[in-house]
N, C-alpha and C. Protein backbone atom coordinates (compact mmCIF):
# COMPACT_ATOMS: atom_id res chain seq x y z
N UNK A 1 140.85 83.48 143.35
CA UNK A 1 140.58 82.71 142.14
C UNK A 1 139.49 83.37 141.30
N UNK A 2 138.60 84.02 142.02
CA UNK A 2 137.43 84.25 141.46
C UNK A 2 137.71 85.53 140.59
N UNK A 3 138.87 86.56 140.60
CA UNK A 3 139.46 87.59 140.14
C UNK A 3 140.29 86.98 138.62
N UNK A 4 141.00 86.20 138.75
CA UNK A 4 141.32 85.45 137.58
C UNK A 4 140.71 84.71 136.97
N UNK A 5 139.32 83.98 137.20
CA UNK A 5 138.50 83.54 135.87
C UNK A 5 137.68 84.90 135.88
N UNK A 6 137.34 86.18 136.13
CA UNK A 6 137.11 87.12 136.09
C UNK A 6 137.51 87.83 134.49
N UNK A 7 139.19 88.34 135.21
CA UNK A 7 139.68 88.80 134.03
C UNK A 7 139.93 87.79 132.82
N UNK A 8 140.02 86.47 132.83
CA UNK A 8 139.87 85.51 131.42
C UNK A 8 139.33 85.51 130.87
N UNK A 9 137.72 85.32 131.68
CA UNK A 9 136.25 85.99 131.04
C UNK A 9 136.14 87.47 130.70
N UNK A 10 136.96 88.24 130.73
CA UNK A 10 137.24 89.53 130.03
C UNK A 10 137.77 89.42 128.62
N UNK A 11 138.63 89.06 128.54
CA UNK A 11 139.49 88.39 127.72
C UNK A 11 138.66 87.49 126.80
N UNK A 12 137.85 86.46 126.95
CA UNK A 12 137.28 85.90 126.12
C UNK A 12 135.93 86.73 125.90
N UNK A 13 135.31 87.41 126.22
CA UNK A 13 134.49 88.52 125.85
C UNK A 13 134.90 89.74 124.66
N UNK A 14 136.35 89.98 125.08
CA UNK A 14 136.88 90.18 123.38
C UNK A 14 137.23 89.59 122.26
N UNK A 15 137.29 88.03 122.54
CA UNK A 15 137.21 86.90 121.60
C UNK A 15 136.15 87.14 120.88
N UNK A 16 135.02 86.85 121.60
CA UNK A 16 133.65 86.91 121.03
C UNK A 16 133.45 88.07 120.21
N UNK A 17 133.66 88.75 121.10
CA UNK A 17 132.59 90.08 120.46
C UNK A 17 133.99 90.26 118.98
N UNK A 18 135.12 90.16 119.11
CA UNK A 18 135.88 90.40 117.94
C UNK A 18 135.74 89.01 116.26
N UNK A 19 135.05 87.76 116.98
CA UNK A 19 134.30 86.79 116.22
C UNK A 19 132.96 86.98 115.50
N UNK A 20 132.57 87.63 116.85
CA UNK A 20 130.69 88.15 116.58
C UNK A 20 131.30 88.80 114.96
N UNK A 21 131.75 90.00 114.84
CA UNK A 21 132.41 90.58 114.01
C UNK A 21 132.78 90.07 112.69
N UNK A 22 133.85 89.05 113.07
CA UNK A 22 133.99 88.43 111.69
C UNK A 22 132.78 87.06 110.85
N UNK A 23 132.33 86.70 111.16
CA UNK A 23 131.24 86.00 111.30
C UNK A 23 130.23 86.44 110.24
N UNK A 24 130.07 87.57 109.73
CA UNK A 24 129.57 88.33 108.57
C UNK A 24 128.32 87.80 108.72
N UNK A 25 127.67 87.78 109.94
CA UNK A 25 126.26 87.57 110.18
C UNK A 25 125.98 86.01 110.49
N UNK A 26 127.02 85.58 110.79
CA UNK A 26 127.09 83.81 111.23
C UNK A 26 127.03 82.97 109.68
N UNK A 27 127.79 83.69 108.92
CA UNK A 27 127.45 83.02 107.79
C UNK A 27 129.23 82.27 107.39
N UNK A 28 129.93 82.72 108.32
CA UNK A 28 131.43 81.92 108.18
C UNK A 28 131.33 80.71 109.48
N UNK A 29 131.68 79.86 109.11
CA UNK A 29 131.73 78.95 110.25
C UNK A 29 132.99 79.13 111.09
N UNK A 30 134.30 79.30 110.88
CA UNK A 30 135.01 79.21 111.75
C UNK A 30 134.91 80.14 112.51
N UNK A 31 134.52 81.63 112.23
CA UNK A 31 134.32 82.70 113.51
C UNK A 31 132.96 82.41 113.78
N UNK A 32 132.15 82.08 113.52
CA UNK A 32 130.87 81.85 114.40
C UNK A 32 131.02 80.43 115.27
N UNK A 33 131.77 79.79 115.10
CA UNK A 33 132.56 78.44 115.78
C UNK A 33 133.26 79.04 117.20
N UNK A 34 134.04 79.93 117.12
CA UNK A 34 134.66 80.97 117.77
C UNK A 34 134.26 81.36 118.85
N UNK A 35 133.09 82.14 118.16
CA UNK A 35 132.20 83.03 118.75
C UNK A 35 131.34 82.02 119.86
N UNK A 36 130.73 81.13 119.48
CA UNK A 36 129.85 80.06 120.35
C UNK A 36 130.70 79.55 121.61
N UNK A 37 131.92 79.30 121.47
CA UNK A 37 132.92 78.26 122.02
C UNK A 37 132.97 79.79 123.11
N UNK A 38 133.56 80.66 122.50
CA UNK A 38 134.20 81.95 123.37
C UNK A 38 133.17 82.29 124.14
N UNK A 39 131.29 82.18 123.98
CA UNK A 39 130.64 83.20 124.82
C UNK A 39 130.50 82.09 125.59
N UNK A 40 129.92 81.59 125.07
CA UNK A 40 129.94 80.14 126.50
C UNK A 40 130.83 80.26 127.95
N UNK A 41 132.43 79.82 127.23
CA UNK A 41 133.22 80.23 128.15
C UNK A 41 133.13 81.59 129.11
N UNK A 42 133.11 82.50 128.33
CA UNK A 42 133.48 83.99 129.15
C UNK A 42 131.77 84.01 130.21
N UNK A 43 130.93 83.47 129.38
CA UNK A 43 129.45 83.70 130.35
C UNK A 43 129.87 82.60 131.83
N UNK A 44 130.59 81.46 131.46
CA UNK A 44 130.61 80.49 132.43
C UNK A 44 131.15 81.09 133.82
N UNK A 45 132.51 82.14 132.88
CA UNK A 45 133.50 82.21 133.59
C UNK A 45 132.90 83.20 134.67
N UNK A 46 132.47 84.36 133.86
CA UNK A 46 131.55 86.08 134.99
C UNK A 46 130.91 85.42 135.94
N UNK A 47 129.86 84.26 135.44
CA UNK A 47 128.80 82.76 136.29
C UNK A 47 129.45 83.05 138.07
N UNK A 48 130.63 82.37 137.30
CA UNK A 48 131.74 81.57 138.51
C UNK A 48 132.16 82.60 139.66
N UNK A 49 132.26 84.03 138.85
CA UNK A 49 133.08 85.07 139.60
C UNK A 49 131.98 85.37 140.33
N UNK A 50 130.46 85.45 139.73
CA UNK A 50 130.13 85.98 140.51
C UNK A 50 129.71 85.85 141.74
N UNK A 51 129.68 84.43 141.40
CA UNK A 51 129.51 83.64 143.05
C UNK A 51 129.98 84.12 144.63
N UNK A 52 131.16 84.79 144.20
CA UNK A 52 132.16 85.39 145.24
C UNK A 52 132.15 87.19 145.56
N UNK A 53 132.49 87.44 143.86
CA UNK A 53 132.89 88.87 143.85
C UNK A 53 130.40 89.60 143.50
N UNK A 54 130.85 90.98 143.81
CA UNK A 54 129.51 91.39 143.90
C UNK A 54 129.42 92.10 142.40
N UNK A 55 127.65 91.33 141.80
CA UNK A 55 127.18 91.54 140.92
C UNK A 55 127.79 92.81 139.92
N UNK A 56 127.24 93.96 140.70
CA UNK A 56 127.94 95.33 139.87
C UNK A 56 129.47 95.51 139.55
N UNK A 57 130.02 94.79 140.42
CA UNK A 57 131.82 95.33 140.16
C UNK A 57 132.31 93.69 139.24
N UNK A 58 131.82 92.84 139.41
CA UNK A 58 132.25 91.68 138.32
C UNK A 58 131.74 91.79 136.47
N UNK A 59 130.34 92.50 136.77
CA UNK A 59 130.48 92.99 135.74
C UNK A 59 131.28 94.04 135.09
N UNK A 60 130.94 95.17 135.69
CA UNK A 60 131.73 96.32 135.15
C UNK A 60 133.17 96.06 135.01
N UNK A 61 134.04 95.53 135.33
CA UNK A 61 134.97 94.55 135.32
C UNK A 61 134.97 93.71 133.91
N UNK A 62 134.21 93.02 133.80
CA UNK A 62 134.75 92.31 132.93
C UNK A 62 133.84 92.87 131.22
N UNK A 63 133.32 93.66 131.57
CA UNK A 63 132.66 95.15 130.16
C UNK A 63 133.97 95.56 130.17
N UNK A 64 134.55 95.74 131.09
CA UNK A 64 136.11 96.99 130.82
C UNK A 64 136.62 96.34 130.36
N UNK A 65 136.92 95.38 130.64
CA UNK A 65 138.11 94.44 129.92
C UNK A 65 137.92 94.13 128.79
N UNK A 66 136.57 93.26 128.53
CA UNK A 66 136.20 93.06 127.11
C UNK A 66 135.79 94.62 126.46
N UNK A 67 135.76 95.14 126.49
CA UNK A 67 135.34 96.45 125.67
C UNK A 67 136.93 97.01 125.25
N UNK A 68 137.97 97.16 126.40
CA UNK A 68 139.21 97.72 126.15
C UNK A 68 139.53 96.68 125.15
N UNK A 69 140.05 95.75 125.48
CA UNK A 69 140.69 94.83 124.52
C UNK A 69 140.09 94.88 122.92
N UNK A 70 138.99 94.71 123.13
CA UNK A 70 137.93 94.52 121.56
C UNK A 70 138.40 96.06 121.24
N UNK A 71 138.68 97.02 121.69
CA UNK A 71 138.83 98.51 120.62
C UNK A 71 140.47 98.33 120.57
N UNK A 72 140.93 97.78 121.46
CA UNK A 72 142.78 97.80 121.34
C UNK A 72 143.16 96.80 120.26
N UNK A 73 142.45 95.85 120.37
CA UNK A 73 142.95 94.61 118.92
C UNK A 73 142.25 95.62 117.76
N UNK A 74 141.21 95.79 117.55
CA UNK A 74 140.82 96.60 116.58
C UNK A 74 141.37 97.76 115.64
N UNK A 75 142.02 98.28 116.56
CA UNK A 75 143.26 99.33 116.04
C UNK A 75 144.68 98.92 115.59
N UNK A 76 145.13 97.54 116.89
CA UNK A 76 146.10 96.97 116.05
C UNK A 76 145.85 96.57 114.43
N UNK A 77 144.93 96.01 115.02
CA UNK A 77 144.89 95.33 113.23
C UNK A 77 143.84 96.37 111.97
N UNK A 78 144.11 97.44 112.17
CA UNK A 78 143.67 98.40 111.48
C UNK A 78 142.25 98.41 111.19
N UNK A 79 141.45 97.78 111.82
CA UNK A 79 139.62 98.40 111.89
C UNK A 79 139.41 98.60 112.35
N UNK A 80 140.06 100.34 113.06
CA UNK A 80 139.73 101.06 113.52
C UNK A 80 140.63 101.78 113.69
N UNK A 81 140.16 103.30 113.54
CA UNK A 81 141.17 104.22 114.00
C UNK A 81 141.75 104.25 114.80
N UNK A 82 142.91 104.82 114.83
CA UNK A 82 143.97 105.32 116.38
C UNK A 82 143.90 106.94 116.35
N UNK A 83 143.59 107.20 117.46
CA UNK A 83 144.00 108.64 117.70
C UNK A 83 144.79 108.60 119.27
N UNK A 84 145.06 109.51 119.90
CA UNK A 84 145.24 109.97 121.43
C UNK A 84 144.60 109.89 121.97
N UNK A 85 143.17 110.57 121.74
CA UNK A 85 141.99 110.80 122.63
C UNK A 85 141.46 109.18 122.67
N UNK A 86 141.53 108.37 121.59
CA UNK A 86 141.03 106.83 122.02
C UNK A 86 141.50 106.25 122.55
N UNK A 87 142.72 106.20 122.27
CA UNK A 87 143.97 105.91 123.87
C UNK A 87 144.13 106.02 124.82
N UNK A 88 143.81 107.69 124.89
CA UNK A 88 143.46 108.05 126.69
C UNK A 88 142.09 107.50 127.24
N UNK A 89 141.27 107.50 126.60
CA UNK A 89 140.22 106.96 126.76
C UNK A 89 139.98 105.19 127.11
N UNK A 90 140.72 104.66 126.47
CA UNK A 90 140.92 103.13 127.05
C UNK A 90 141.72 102.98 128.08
N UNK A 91 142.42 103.72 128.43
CA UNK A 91 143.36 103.62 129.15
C UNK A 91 142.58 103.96 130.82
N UNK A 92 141.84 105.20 130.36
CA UNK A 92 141.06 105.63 131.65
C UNK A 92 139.79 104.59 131.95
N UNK A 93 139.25 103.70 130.36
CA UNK A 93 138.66 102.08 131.21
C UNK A 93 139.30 101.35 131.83
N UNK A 94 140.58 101.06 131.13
CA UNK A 94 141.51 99.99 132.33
C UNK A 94 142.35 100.64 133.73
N UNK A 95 141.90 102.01 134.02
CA UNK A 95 142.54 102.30 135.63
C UNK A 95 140.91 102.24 135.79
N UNK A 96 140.10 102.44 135.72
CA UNK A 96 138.47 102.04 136.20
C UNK A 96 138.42 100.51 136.64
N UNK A 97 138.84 99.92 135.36
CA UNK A 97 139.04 98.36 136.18
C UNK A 97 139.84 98.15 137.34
N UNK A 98 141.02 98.27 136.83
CA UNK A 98 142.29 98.43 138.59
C UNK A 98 141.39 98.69 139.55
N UNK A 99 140.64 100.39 139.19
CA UNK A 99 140.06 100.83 140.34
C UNK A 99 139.22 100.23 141.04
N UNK A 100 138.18 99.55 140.28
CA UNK A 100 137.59 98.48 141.05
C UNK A 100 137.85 97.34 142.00
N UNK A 101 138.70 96.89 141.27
CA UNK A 101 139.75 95.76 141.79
C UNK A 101 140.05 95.98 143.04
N UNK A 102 141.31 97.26 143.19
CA UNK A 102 141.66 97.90 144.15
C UNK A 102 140.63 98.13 145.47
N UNK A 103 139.14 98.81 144.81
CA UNK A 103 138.28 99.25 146.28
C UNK A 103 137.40 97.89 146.59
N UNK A 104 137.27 96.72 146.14
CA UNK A 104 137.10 95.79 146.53
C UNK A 104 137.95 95.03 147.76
């Protein structure tokens, strides 16, 4: 269980940080609405994991996740470049995550 509010709290860590963003300095309410609701959650959630899973790998874990996702939506929706090398590069954060996963 503690692996799946893990990766959710990954997941809502790219909420945030992709709210933090629109928020234009907390001066829009609905993404700074977002943003409050989302860190809450994702902080609750790492909280919960970490109870079980160990400090260093729940984090780094859920940085990979929220960091991959926040540069992968970013490119979908065009703020931000796409190249190969950023691709391979996210890609080699999310087998880092697996990898963790895995030597746990």
């Amino acid at each position: 269980m503690a692996w799946i509010v893990l990766v959710v709290s990954g997941v809502l860590e790219a909420v945030w940080a992709t709210a933090l963003g629109r928020s234009e300095g907390f001066t829009r309410f609905v993404p700074s609405a977002v943003f409050v609701v989302a860190i809450i959650a994702s902080m609750g959630g790492l909280a919960y994991a970490m109870r079980s899973l160990p400090v260093g790998t729940a984090y780094a874990v859920w940085v990979g996740i929220g960091a991959a996702l926040t540069v992968a939506y970013a490119m979908a929706s065009g703020d931000e470049s796409v190249s190969v090398l950023k691709i391979a590069l996210i890609l080699g954060l999310i087998g880092c995550v697996v990898g963790l996963k895995l030597a746990h």
